[in-house]
C-alpha atoms as a PDB file:
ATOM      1  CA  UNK A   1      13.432 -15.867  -5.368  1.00  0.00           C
ATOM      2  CA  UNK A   2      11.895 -13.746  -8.053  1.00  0.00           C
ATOM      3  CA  UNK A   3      10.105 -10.442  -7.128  1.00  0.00           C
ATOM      4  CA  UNK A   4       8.261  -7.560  -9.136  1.00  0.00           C
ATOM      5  CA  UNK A   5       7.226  -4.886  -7.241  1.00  0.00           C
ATOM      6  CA  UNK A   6       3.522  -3.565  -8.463  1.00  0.00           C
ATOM      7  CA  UNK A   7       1.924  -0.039  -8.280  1.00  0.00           C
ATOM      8  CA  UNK A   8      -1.466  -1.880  -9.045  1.00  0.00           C
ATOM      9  CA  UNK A   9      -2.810  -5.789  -8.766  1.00  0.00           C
ATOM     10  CA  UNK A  10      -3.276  -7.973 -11.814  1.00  0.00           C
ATOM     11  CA  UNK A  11      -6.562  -9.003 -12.669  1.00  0.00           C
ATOM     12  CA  UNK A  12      -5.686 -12.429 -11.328  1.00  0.00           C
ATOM     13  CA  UNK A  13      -3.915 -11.048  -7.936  1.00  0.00           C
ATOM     14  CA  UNK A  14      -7.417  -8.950  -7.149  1.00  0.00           C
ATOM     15  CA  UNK A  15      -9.853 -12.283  -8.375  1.00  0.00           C
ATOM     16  CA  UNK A  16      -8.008 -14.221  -6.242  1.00  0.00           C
ATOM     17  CA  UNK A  17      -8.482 -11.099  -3.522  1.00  0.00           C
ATOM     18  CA  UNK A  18     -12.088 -11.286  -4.433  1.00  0.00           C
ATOM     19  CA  UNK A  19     -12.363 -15.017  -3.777  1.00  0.00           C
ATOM     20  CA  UNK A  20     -13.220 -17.292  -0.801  1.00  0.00           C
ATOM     21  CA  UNK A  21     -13.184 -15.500   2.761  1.00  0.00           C
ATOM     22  CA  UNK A  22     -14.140 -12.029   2.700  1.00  0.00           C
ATOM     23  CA  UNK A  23     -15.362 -11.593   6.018  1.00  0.00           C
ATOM     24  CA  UNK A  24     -13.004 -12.368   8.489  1.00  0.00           C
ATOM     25  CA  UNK A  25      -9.798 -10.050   9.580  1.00  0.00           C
ATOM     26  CA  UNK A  26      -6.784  -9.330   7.631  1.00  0.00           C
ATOM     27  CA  UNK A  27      -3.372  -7.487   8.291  1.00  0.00           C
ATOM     28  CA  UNK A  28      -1.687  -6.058   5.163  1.00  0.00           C
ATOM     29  CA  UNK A  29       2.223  -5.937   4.730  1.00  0.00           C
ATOM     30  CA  UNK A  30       3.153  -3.290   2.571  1.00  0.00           C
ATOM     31  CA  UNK A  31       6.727  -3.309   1.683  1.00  0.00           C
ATOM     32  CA  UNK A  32       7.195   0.250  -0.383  1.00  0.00           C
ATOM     33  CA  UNK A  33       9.950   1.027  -3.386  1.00  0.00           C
ATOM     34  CA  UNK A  34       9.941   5.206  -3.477  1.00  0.00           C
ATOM     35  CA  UNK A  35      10.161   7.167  -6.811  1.00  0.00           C
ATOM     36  CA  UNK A  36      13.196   9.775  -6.557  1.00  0.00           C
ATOM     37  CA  UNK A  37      10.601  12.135  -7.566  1.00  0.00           C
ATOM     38  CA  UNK A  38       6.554  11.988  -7.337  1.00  0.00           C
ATOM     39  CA  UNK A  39       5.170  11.611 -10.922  1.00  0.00           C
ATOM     40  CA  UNK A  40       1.489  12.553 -10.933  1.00  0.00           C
ATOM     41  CA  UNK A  41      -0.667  10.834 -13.537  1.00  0.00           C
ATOM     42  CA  UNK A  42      -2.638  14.325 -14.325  1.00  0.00           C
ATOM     43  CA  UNK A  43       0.989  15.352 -14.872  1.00  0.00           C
ATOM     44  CA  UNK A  44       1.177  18.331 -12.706  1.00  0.00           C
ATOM     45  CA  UNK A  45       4.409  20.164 -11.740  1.00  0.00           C
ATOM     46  CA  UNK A  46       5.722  18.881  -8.392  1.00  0.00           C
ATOM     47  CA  UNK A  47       8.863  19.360  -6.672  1.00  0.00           C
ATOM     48  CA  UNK A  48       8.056  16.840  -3.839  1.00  0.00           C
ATOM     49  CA  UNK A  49      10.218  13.412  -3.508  1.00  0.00           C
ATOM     50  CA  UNK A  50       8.514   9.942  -4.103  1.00  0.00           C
ATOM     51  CA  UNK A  51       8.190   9.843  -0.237  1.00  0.00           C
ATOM     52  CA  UNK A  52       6.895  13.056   0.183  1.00  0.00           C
ATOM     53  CA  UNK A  53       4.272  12.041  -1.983  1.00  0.00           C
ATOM     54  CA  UNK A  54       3.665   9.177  -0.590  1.00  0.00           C
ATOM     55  CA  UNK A  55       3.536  10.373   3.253  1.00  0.00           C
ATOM     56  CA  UNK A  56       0.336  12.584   2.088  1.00  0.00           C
ATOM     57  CA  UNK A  57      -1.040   9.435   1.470  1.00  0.00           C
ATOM     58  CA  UNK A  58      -0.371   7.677   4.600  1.00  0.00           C
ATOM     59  CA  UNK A  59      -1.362  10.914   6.540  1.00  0.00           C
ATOM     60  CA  UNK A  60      -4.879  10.649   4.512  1.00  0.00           C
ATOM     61  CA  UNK A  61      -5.445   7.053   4.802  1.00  0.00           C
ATOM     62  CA  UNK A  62      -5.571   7.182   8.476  1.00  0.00           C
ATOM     63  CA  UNK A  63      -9.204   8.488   8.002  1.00  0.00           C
ATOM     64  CA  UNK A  64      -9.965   5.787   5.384  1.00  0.00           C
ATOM     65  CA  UNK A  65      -8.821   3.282   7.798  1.00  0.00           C
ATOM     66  CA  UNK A  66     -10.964   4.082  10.292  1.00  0.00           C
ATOM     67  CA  UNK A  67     -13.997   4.568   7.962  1.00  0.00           C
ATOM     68  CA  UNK A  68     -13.852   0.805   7.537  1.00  0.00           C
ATOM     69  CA  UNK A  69     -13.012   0.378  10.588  1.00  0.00           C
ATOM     70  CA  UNK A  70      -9.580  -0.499   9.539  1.00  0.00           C
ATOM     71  CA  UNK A  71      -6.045   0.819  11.488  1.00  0.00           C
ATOM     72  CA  UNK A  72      -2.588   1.429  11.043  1.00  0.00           C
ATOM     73  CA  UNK A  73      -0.540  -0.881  12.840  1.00  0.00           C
ATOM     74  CA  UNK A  74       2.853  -0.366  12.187  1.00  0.00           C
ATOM     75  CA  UNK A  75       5.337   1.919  10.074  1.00  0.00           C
ATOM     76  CA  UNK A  76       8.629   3.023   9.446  1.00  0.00           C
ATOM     77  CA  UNK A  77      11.802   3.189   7.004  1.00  0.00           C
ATOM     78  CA  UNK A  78      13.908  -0.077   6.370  1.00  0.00           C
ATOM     79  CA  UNK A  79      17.344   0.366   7.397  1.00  0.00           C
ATOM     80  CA  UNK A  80      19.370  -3.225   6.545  1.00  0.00           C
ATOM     81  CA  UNK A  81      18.821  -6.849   6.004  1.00  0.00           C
ATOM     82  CA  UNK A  82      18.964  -9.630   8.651  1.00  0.00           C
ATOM     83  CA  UNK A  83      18.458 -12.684   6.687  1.00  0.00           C
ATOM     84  CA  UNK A  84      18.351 -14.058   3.375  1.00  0.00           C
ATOM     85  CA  UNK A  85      18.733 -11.768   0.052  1.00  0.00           C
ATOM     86  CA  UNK A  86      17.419  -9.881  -2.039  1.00  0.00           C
ATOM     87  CA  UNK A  87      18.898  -7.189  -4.983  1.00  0.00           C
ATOM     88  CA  UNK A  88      17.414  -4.211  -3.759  1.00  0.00           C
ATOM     89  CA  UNK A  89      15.854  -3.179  -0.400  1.00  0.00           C
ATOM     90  CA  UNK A  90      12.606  -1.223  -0.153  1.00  0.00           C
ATOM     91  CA  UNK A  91      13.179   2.040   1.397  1.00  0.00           C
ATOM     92  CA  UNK A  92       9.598   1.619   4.088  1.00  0.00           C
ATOM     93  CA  UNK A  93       7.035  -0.761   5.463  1.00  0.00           C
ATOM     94  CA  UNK A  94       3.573  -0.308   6.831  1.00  0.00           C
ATOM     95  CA  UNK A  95       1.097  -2.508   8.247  1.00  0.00           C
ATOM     96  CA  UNK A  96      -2.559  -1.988   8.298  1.00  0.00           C
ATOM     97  CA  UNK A  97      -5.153  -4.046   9.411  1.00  0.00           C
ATOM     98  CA  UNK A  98      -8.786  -4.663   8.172  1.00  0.00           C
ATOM     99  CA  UNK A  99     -11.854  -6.324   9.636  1.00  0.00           C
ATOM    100  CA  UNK A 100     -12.148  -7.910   6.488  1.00  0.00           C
ATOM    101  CA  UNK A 101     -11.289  -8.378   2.787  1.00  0.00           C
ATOM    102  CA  UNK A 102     -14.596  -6.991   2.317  1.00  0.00           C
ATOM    103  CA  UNK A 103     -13.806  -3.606   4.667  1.00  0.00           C
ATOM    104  CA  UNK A 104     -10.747  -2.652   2.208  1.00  0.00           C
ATOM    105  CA  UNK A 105     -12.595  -3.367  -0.900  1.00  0.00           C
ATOM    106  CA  UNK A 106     -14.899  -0.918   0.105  1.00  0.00           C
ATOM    107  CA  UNK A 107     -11.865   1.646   1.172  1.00  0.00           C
ATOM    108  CA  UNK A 108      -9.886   1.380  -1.753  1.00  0.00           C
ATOM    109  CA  UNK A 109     -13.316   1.584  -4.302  1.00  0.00           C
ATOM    110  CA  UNK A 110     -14.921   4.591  -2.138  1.00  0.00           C
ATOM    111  CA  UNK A 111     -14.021   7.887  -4.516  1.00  0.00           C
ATOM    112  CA  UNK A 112     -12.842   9.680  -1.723  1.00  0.00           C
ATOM    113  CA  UNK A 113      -9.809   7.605  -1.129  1.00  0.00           C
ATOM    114  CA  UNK A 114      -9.088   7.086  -5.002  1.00  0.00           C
ATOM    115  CA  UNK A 115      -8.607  11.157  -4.788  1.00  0.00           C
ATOM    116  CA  UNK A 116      -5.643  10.119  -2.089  1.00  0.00           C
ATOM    117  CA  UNK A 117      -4.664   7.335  -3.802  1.00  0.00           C
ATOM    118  CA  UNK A 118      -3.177   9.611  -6.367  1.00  0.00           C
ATOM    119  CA  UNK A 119      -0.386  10.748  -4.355  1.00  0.00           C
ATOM    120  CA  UNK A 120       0.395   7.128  -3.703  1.00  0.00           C
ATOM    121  CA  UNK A 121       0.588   6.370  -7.396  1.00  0.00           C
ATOM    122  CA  UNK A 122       2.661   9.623  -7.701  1.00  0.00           C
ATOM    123  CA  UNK A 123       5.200   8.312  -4.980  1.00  0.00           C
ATOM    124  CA  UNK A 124       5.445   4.960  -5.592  1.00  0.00           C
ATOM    125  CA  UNK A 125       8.305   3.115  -7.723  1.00  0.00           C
ATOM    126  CA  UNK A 126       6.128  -0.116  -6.567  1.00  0.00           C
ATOM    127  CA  UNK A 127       5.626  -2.248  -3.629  1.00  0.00           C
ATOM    128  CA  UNK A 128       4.786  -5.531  -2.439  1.00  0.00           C
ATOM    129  CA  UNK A 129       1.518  -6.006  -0.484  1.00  0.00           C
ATOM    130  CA  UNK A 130       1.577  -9.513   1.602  1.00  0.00           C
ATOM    131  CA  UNK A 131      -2.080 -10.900   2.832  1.00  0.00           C
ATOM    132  CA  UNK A 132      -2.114 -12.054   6.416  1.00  0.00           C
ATOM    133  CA  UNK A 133      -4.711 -13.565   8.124  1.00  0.00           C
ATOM    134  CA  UNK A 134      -4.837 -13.251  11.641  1.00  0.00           C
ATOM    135  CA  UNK A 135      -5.624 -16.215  14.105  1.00  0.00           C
END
């Protein structure tokens, strides 16, 4: 199995996020790849790890979750593989979980969370986000 993990969508990945059901909920799967060191775009001088970057983010996104009515469901740091293989391991997962497609569009366009997403960017080697729908 091939894999690339992403810092942002491509435009097919978010049309097809745009597409058919947007109302009912979702769970996100975030499976996160840390930079040694954060990189901020705006290039700023930082001495904080990838994952110290990136846990300003989660501590910040708490709020945007719950502005949409969204939550955190789950977190915490990889440690080994069960089954199956892959090259690499991600260093963290975290699951969220949305009313709707619709509820995280609206969290990750609102400008307040694009100024937290920056610390995300500046943490993240990439990731892999997995849709869920829940039954």
């Amino acid at each position: 199995m091939k894999y690339k993990n992403s810092v942002h969508p491509t435009k097919e990945q978010m049309e097809g996020f745009l597409e058919g059901d947007n109302e009912t909920p979702i769970a996100m799967i975030n499976l996160l790849k840390f930079k040694e060191k954060a990189e901020y775009e705006d290039g700023r001088d930082t001495n904080l790890t990838g994952e110290q970057a990136y846990a300003i983010y989660g501590k910040e996104v708490m709020g945007h979750l719950k502005k949409v009515g969204g939550e955190w469901s789950f977190g915490g740091s990889i440690s080994r593989l069960m089954l199956g293989e892959v090259e690499e391991l991600w260093d963290s997962v975290a699951i969220a979980r949305y009313p709707s497609r619709k509820a995280m569009l609206k969290m990750v366009t609102d400008p307040d969370y694009l100024e937290s997403n920056k610390h995300r960017v500046a943490g993240l080697a990439g990731q892999l986000n997995i849709e869920v729908k829940e039954k």
